[in-house]
C-alpha atoms as a PDB file:
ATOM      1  CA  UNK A   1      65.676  -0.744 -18.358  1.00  0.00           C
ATOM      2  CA  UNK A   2      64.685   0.166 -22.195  1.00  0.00           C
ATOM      3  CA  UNK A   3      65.502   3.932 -23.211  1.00  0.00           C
ATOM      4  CA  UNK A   4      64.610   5.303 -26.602  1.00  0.00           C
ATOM      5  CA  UNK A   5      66.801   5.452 -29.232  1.00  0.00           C
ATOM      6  CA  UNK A   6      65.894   9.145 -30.552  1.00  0.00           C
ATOM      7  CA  UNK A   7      64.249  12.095 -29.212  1.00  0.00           C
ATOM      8  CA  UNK A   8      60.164  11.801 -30.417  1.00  0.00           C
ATOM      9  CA  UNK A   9      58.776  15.021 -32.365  1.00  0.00           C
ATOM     10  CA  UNK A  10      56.866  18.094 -30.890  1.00  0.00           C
ATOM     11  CA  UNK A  11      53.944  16.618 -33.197  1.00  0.00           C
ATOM     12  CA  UNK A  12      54.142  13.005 -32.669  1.00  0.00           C
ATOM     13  CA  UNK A  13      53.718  13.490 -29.299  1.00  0.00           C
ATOM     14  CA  UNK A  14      50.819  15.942 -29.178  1.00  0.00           C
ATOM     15  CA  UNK A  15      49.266  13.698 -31.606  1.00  0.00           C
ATOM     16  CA  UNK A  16      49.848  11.010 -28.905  1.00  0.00           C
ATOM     17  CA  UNK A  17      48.424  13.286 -25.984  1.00  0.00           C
ATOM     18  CA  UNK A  18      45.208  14.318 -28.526  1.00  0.00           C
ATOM     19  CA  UNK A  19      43.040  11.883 -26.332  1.00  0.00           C
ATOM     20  CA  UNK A  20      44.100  12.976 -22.973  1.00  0.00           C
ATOM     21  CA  UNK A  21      41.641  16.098 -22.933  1.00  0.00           C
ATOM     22  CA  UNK A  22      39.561  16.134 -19.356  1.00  0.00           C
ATOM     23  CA  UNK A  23      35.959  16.193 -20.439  1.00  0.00           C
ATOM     24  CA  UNK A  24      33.577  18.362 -18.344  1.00  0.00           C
ATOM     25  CA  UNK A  25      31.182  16.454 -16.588  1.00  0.00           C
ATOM     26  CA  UNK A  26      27.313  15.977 -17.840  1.00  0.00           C
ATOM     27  CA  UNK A  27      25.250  18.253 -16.117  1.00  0.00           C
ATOM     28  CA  UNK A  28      21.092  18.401 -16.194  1.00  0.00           C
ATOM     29  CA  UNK A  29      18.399  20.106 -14.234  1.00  0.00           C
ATOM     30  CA  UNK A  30      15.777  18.934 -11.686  1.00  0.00           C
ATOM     31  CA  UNK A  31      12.536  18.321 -12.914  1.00  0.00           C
ATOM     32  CA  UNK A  32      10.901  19.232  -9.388  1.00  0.00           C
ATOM     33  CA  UNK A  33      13.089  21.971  -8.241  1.00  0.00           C
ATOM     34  CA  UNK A  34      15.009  23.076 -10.972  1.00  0.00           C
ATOM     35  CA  UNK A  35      18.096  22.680  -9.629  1.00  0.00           C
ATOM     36  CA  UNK A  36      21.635  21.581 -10.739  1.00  0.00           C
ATOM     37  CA  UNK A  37      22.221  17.662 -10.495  1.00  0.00           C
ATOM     38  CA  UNK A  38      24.061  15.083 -11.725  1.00  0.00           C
ATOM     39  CA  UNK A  39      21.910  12.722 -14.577  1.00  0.00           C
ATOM     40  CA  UNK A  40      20.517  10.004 -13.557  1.00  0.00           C
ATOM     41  CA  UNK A  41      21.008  10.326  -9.521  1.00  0.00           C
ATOM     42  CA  UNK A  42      18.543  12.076  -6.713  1.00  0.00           C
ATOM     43  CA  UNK A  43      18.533  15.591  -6.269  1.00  0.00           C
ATOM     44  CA  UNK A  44      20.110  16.880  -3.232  1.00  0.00           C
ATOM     45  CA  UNK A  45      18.095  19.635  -2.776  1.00  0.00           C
ATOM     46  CA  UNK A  46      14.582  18.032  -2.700  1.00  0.00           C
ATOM     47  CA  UNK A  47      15.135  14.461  -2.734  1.00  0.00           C
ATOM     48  CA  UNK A  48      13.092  13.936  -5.839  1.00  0.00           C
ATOM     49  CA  UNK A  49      14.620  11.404  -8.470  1.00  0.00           C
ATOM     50  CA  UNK A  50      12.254  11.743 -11.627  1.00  0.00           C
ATOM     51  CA  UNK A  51       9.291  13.217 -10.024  1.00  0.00           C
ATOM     52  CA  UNK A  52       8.358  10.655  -7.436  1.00  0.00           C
ATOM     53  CA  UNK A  53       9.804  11.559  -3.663  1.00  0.00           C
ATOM     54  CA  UNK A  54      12.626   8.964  -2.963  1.00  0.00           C
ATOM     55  CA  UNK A  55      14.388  10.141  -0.138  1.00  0.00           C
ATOM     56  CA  UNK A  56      13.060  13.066   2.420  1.00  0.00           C
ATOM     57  CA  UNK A  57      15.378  15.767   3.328  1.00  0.00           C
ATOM     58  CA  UNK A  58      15.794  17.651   6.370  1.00  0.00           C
ATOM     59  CA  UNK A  59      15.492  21.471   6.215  1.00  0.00           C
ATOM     60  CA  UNK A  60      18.516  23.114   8.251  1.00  0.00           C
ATOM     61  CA  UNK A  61      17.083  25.652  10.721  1.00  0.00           C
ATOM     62  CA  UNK A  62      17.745  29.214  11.148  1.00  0.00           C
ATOM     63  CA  UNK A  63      20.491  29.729  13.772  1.00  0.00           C
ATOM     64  CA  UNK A  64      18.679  31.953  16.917  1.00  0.00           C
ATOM     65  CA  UNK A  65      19.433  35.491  17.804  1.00  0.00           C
ATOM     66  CA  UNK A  66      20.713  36.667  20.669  1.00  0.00           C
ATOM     67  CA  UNK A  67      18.199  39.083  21.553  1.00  0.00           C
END
């Protein structure tokens, strides 16, 4: 198995690493609800994709009290 000859520099290898940044994901907001969503996809919260109603979500129901 190949090993390097010499030892690489602090700054050729951060130059090499330069790209490796994690970018932070695209974000936008709901045109119906004004919630937080990922572009380009339905919103989980209302099911609204660009205005028009594409898939119809179920509210969750209050859990009953014991009284």
């Amino acid at each position: 198995m190949p090993l390097p000859k010499r030892r690489h520099s602090n700054a050729r290898t951060r130059i090499r690493r330069a790209h490796d940044a994690l970018t932070v994901p695209g974000y936008t907001h709901c045109s119906h609800c004004d919630a937080v969503i990922r572009p380009h996809s339905i919103c989980d919260v209302c099911g609204h994709y660009k205005d028009k109603l594409m898939i119809k979500i179920k509210e969750k129901k209050a859990p009953k009290s014991k009284s």
